[in-house]
Protein backbone atom coordinates (compact mmCIF):
# COMPACT_ATOMS: atom_id res chain seq x y z
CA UNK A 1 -26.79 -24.44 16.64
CA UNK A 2 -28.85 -26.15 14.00
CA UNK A 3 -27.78 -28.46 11.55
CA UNK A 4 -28.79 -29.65 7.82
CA UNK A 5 -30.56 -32.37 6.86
CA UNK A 6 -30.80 -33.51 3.65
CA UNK A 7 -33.92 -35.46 2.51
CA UNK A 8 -33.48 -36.99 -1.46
CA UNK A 9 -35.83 -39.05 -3.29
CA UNK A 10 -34.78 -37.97 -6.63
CA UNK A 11 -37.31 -39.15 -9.83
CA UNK A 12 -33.99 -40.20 -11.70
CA UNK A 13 -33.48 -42.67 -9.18
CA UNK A 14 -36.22 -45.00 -10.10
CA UNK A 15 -35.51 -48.06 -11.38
CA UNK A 16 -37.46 -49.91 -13.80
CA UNK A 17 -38.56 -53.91 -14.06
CA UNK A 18 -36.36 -54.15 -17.21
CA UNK A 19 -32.58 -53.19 -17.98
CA UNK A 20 -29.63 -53.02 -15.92
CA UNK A 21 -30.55 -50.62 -13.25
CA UNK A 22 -31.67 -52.27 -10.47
CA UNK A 23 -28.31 -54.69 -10.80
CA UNK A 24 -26.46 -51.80 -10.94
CA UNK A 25 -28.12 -50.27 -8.15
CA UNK A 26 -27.79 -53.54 -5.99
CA UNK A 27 -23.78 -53.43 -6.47
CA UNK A 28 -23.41 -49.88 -6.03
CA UNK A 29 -25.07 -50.43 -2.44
CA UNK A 30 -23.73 -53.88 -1.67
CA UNK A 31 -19.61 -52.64 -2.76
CA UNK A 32 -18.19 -53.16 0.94
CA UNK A 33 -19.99 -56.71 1.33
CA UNK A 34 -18.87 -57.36 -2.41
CA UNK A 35 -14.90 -56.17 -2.08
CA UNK A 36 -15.05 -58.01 1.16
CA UNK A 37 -16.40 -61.02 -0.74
CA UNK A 38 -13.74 -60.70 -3.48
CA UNK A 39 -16.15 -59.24 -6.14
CA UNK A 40 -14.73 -56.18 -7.58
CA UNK A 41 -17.27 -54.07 -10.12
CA UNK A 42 -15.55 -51.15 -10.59
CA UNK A 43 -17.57 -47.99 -9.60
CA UNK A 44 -18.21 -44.83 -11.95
CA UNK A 45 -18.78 -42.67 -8.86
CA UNK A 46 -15.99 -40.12 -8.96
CA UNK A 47 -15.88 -39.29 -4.99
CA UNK A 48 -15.52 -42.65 -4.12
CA UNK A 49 -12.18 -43.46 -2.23
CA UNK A 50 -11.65 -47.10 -2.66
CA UNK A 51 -9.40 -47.08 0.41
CA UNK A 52 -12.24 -46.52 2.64
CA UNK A 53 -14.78 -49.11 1.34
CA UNK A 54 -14.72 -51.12 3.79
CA UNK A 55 -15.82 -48.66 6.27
CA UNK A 56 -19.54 -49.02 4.51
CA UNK A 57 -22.06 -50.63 6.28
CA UNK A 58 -24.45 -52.98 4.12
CA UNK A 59 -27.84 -54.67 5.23
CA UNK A 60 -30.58 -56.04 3.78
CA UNK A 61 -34.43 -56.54 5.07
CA UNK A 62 -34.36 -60.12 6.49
CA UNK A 63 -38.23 -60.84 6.28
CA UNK A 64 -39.05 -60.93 9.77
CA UNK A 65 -38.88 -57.24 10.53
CA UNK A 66 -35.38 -56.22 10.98
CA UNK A 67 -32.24 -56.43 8.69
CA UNK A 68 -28.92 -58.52 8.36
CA UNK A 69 -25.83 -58.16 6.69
CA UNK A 70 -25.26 -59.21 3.18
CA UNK A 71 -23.98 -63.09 2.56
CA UNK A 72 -22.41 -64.81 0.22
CA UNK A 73 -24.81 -67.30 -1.18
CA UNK A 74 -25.33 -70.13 -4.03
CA UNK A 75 -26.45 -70.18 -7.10
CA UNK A 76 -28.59 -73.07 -8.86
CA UNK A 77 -24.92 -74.57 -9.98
CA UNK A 78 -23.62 -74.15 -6.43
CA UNK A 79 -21.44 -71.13 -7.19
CA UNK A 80 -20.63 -68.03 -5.41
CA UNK A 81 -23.21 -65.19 -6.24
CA UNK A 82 -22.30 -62.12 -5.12
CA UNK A 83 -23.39 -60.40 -1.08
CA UNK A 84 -25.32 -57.79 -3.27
CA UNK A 85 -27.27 -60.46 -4.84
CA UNK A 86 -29.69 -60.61 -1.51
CA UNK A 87 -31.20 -57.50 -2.63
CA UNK A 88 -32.37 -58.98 -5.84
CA UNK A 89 -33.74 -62.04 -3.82
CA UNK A 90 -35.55 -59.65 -1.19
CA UNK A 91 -36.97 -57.20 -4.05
CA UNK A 92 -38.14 -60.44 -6.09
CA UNK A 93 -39.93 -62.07 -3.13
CA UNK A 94 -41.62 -58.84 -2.28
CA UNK A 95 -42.56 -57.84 -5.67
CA UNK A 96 -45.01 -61.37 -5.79
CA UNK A 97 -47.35 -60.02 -3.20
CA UNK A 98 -48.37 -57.25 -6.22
CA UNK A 99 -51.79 -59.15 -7.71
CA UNK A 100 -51.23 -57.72 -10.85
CA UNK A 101 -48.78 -58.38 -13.37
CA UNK A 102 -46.29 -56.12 -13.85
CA UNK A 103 -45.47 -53.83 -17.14
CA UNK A 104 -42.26 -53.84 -18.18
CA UNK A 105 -41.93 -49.84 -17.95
CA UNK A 106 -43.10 -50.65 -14.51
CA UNK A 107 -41.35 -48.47 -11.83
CA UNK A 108 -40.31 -51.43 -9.07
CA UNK A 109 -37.72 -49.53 -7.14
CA UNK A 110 -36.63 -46.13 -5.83
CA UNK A 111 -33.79 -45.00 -3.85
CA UNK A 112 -33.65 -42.82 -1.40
CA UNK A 113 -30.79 -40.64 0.16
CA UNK A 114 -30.53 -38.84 3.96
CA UNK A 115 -27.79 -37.35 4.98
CA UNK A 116 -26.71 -35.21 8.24
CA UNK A 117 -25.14 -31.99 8.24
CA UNK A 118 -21.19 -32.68 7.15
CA UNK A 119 -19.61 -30.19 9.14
CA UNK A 120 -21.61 -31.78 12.14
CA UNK A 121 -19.56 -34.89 11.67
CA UNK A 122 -16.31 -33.11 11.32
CA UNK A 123 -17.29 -31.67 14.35
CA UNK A 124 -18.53 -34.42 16.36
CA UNK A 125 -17.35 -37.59 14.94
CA UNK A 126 -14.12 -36.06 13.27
CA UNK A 127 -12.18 -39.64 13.26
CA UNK A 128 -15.47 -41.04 10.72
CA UNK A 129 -12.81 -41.48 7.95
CA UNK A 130 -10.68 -44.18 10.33
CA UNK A 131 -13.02 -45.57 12.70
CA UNK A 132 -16.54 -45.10 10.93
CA UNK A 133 -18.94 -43.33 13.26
CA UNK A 134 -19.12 -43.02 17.01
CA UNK A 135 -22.50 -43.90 19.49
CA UNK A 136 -23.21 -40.66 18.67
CA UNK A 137 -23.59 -40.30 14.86
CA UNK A 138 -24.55 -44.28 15.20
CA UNK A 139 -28.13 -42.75 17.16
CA UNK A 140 -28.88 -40.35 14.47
CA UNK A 141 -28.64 -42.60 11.07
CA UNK A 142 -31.19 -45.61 13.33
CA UNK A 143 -33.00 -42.48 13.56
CA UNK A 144 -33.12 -42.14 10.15
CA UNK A 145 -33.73 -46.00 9.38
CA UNK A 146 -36.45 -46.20 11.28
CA UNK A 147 -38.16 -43.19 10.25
CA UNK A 148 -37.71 -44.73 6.40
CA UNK A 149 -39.28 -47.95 8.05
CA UNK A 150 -42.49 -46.01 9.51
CA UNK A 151 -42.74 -43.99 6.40
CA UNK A 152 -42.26 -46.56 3.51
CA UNK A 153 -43.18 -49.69 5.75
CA UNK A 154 -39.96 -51.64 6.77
CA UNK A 155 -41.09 -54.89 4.54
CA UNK A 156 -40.80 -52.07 1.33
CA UNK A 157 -37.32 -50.84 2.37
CA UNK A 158 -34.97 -54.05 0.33
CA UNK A 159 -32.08 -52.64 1.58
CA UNK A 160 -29.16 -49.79 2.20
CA UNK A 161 -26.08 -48.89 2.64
CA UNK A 162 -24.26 -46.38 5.35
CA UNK A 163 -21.66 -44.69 2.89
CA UNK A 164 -18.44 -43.86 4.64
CA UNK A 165 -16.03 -44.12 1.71
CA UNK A 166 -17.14 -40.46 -0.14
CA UNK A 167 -17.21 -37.38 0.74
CA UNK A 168 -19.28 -36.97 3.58
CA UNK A 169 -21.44 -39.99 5.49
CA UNK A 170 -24.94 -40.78 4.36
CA UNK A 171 -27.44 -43.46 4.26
CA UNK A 172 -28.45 -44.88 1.08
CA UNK A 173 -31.72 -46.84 1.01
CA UNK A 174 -33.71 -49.05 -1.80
CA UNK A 175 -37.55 -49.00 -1.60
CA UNK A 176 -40.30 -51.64 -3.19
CA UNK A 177 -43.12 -49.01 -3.69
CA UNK A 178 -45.92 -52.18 -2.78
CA UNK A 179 -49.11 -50.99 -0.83
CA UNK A 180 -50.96 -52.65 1.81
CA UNK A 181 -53.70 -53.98 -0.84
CA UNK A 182 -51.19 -55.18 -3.15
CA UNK A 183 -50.35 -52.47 -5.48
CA UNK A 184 -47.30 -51.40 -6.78
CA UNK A 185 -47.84 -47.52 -6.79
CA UNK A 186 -44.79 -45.09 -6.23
CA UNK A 187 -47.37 -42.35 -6.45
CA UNK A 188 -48.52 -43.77 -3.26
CA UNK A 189 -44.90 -43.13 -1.77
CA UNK A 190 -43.59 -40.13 -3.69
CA UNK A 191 -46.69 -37.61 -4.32
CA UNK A 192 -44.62 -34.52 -5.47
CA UNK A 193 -43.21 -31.66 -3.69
CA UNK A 194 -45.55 -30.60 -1.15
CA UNK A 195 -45.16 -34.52 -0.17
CA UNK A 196 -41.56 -34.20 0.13
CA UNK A 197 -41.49 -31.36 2.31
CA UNK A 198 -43.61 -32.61 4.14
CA UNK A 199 -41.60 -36.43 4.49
CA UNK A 200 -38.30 -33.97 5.32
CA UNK A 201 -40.62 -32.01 8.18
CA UNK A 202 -41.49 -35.58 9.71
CA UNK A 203 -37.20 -36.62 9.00
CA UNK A 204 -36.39 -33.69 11.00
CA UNK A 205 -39.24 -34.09 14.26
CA UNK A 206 -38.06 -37.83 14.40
CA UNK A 207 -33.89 -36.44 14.24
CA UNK A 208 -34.69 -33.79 16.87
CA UNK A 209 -36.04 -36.51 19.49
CA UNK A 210 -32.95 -38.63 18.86
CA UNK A 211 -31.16 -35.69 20.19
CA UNK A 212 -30.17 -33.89 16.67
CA UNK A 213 -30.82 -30.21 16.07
CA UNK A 214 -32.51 -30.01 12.26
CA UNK A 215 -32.16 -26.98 10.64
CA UNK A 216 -36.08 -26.17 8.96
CA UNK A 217 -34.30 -24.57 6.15
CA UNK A 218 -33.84 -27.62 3.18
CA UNK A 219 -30.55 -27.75 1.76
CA UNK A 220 -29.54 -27.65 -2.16
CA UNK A 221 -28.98 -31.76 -2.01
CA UNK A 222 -33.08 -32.02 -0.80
CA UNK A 223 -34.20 -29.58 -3.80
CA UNK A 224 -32.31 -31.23 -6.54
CA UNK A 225 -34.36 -33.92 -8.13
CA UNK A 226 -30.70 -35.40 -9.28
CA UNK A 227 -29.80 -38.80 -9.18
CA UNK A 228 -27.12 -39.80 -6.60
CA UNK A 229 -24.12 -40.47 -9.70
CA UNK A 230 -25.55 -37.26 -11.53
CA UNK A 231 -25.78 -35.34 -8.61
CA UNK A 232 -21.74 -36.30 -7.98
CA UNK A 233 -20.85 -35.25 -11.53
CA UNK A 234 -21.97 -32.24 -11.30
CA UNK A 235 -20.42 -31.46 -7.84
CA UNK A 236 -17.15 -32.62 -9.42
CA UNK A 237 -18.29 -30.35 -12.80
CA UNK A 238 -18.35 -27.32 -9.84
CA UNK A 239 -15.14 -28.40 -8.54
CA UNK A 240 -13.44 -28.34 -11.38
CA UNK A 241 -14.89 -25.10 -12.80
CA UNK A 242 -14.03 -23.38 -9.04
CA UNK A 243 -10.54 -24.64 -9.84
CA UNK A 244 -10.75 -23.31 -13.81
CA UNK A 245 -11.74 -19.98 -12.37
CA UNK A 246 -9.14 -19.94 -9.47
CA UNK A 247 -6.11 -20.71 -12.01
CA UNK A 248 -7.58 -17.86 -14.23
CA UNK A 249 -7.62 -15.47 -11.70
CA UNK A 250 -4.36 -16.76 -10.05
CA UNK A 251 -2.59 -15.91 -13.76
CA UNK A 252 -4.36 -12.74 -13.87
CA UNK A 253 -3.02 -12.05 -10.10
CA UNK A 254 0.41 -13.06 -11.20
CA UNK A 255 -0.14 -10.98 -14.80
CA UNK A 256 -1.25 -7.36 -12.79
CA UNK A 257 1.83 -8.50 -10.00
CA UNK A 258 4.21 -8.20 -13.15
CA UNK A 259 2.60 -4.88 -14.37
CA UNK A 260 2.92 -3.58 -10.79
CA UNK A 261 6.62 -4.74 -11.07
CA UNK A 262 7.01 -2.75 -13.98
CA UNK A 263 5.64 0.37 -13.45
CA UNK A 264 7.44 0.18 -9.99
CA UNK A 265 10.45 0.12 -12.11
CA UNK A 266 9.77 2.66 -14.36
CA UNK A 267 8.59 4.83 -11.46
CA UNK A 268 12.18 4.18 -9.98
CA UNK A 269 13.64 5.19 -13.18
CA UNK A 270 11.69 8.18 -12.98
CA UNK A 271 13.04 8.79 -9.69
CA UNK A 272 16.40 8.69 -10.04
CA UNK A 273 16.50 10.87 -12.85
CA UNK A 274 14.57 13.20 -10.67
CA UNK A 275 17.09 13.68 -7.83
CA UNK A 276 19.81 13.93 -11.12
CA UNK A 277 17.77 16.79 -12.00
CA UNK A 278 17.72 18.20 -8.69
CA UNK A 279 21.04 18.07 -8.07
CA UNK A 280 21.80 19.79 -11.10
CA UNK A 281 19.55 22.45 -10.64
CA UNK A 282 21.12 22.32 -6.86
CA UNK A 283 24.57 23.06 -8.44
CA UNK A 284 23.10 26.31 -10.87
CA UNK A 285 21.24 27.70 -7.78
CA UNK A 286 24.63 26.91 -6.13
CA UNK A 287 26.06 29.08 -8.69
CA UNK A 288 23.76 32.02 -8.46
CA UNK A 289 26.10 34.28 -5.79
CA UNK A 290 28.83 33.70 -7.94
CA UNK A 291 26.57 35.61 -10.80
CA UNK A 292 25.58 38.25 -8.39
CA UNK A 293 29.09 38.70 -7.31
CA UNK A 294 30.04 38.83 -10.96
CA UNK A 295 27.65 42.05 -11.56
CA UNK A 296 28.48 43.73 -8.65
CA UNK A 297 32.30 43.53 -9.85
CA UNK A 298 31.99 44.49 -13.35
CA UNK A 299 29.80 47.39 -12.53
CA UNK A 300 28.98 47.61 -15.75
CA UNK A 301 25.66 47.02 -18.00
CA UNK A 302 27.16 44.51 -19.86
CA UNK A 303 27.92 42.31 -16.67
CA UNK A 304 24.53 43.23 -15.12
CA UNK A 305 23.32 42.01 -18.56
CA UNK A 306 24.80 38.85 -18.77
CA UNK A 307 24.08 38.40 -15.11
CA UNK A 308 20.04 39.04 -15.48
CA UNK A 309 20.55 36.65 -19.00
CA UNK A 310 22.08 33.82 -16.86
CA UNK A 311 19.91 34.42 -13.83
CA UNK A 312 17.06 34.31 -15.74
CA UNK A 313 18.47 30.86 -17.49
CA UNK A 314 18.89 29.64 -14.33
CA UNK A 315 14.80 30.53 -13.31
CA UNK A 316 14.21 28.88 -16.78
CA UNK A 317 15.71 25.83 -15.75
CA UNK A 318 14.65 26.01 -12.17
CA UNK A 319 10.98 26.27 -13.66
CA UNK A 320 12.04 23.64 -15.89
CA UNK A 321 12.73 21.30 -13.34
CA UNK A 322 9.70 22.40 -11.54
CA UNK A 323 7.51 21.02 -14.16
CA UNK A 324 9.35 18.05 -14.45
CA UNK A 325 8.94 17.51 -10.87
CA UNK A 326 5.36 18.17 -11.07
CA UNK A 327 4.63 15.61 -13.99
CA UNK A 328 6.62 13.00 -11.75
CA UNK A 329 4.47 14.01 -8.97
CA UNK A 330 1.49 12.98 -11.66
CA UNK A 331 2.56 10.35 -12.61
CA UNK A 332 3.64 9.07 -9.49
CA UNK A 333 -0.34 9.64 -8.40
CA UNK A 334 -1.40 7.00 -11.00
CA UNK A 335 0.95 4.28 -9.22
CA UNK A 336 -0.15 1.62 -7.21
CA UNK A 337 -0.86 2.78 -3.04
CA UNK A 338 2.11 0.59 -2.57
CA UNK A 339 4.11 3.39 -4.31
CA UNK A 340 2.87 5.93 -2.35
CA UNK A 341 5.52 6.23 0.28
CA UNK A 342 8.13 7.25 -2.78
CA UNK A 343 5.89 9.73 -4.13
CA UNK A 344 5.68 11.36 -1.04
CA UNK A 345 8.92 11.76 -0.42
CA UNK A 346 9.82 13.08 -3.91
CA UNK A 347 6.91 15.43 -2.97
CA UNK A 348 9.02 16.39 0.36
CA UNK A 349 12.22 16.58 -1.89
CA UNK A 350 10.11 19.00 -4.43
CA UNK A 351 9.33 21.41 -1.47
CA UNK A 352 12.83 21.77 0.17
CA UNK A 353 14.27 23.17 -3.39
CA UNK A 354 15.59 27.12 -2.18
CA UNK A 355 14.30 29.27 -4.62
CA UNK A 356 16.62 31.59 -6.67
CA UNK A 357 16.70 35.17 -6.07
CA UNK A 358 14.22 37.18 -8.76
CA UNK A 359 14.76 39.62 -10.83
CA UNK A 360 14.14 42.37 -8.87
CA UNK A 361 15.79 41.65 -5.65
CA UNK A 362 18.98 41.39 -8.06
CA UNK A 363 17.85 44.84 -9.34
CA UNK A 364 17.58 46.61 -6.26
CA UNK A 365 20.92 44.78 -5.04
CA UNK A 366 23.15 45.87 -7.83
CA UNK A 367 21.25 50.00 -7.96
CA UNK A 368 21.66 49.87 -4.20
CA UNK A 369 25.48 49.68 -4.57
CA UNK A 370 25.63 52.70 -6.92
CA UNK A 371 24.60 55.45 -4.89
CA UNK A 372 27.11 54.09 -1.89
CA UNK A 373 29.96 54.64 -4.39
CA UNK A 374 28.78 57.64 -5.39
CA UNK A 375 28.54 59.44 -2.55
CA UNK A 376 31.72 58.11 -1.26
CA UNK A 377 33.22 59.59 -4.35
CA UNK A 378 31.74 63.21 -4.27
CA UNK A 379 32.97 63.30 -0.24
CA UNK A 380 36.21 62.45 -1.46
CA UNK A 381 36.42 65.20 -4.14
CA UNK A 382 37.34 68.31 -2.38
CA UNK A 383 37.81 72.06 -3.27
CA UNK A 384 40.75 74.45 -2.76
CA UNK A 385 38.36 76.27 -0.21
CA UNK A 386 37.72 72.67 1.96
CA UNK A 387 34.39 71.98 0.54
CA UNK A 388 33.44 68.84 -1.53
CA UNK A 389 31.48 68.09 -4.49
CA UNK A 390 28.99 66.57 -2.00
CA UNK A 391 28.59 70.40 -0.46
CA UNK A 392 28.07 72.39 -3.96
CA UNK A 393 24.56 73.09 -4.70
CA UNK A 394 25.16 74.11 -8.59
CA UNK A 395 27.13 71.92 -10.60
CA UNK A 396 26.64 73.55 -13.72
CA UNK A 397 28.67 76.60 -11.45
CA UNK A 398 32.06 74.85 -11.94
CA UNK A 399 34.82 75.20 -14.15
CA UNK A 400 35.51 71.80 -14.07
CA UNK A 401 36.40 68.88 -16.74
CA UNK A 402 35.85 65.59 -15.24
CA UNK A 403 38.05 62.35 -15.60
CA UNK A 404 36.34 59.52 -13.78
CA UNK A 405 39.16 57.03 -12.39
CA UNK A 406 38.93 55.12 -9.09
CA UNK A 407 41.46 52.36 -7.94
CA UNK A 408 40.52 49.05 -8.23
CA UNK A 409 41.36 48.58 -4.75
CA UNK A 410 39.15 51.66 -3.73
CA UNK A 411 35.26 51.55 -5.13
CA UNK A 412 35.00 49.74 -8.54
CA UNK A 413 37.08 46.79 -8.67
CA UNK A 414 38.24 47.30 -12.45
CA UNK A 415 41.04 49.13 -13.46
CA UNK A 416 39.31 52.62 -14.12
CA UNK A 417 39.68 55.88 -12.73
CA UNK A 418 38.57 59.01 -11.97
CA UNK A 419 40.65 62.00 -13.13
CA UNK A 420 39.84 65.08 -11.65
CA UNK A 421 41.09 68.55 -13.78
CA UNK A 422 41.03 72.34 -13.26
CA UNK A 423 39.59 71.87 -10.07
CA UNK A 424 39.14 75.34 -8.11
């Protein structure tokens, strides 16, 4: 697996022969040796944890080819100058073997970041935030240091820092731009961007023979020509417009949750006064024999009448409640898939509804039953000669004045009869 590498050398990190940068620069490197010291600056660095200082690693170049830590040391009165002092002493002694004088707009300093590949660390060296780094991690930031030293010449490099107290580790270096003839040229350092690719390429051969696997691809931190401080605002700008967006959506998440809520509830609503419905219109089909036994025991138009009236009221409001049903189903289909468990089984409800009888089945029921009587009663009427009314072929024949009266106990169930006089 391959692993960033981040290569910055940022323009806005130059630091000019007059103003306050350099000291500031010197302090911001030199913190852990300071703190430890008793100096306290104060740091505008947002992702620095001051409870972790101490875990930093300061050095400056001692003069002979190597580096040592940072000292407390004395000024011309004989009192205590800060540890990140040295780096002003180092950058002034090397800046006097420039022949010429220098401007004041003259460009004396520039830092210079590298950092490894965080999650490689969390990884690897996951107790860096306790015990600093392990032989490891140790391996790859000499790596680093001494490619800076082969690159920028080690009696350029005034000093660094190994930064363990923000967010992830990285080495933090200061570099006199003074050529081998005497010149102070950053140009002769820091070409442009074809030169910086080309420094990162060289970063990454010299990591992968100390055993680290460089990814070729450069990451964000190696494009942006930031400043390390401006570079930290505006990761801490992202952060806090990630966290903007993430409370915006988080309300809007909690605003559609209480919409959902709603129409859950009105959906509920909806359903109860569906099954209401149905069991109403469960009672009036339930009440549909009683109408057909009603017209067969009239017998009569007016009961038939007020049988087809209320049957068809009873279709009304069967159809009535199948429209309701089907704008519940409707609605129901605009409802969150949450929902769709209820609508189904309203939908299951809505099919196991009996329908009512029609029309015409009730028709043919109540005509079939008229012919039965009927013929019962012209078998029934008989002749002085043993034949019935059933048996006579001419009707018109017969001297006969008809009374209709049956029983109620015999075939219509009213109290009318059939009289039956001059027979024969």
């Amino acid at each position: 697996m391959s692993w960033t590498v981040t290569y910055d050398a940022s323009p806005e990190a130059k630091v000019k022969a007059t103003g306050s940068h350099a000291v500031n620069r010197d302090r911001h490197l030199g913190r852990a040796a300071d703190l430890a010291a008793g100096f306290d600056f104060g740091h505008q660095n947002p992702n620095i944890d001051p409870v972790r200082v101490a875990l930093n690693e300061s050095f400056v170049n001692d003069g002979n080819g190597g580096f040592r830590e940072l000292a407390v040391t004395q000024g011309l009165r004989g009192k205590d100058r800060p540890p990140s002092a040295e780096f002003a002493d180092y950058r002034h002694t090397r800046l006097e073997q420039v022949k010429k004088p220098l401007r004041k707009d003259a460009v004396i300093m520039r830092g210079v970041m590298l950092q490894l590949a965080p999650k490689r660390f969390g990884a690897h060296c996951p107790g860096w935030r306790i015990d600093g780094l392990n032989d490891q991690a140790q391996r790859f930031v000499q790596a680093q240091l001494d490619w800076a030293c082969q690159g920028f010449g080690q009696q350029n490099i005034v000093g660094g820092s190994l930064d363990l107290d923000e967010t992830s580790p990285h080495l933090q270096l200061s570099v006199v731009p003074v050529t081998d003839d005497g010149r102070l040229s950053q140009k002769d350092f820091f070409q442009g961007p074809g030169h910086f690719r080309k420094q990162r390429k060289e970063l990454c051969d010299a990591l992968e023979a100390a055993g680290y696997e460089p990814q070729c691809t450069a990451t964000v931190r190696s494009t942006e020509r930031t400043s390390s401080a401006e570079y930290a605002r505006r990761t801490a700008d992202k952060a806090r417009a990630t966290l903007a967006v993430a409370q915006r959506d988080s309300r809007k998440l909690w605003e559609e949750r209480q919409q959902v809520r709603a129409m859950k509830a009105k959906l509920d609503e909806d359903a109860e006064s569906f099954t209401n419905d149905r069991q109403e219109l469960d009672a009036q089909l339930g009440d549909v024999p009683r109408l057909m036994h009603k017209a067969k025991k009239d017998g009569m138009e007016a009961a038939r009448s007020a049988a087809r009236q209320e049957t068809e009221e009873a279709r009304s409001a069967a159809r009535a409640a199948k429209v309701r049903a089907e704008e519940a189903e409707r609605a129901h289909r605009a409802a969150e898939r949450d929902l769709l468990a209820l609508r189904q089984e309203i939908h299951q409800q809505l099919l196991n509804i009996p329908e009512p009888p029609t029309y015409e089945e009730m028709r043919q029921d109540i005509l079939g039953a008229q012919p039965h009587l009927l013929r019962k009663f012209l078998r029934g009427m008989k002749f002085k000669d043993g034949s019935t009314l059933e048996q006579r072929d001419h009707y018109d024949l017969w001297p006969i004045s008809w009374v209709i009266v049956l029983k109620a106990d015999q075939w219509f169930p009213a109290d009318h009869r059939i009289v039956a006089n001059n027979c024969g």
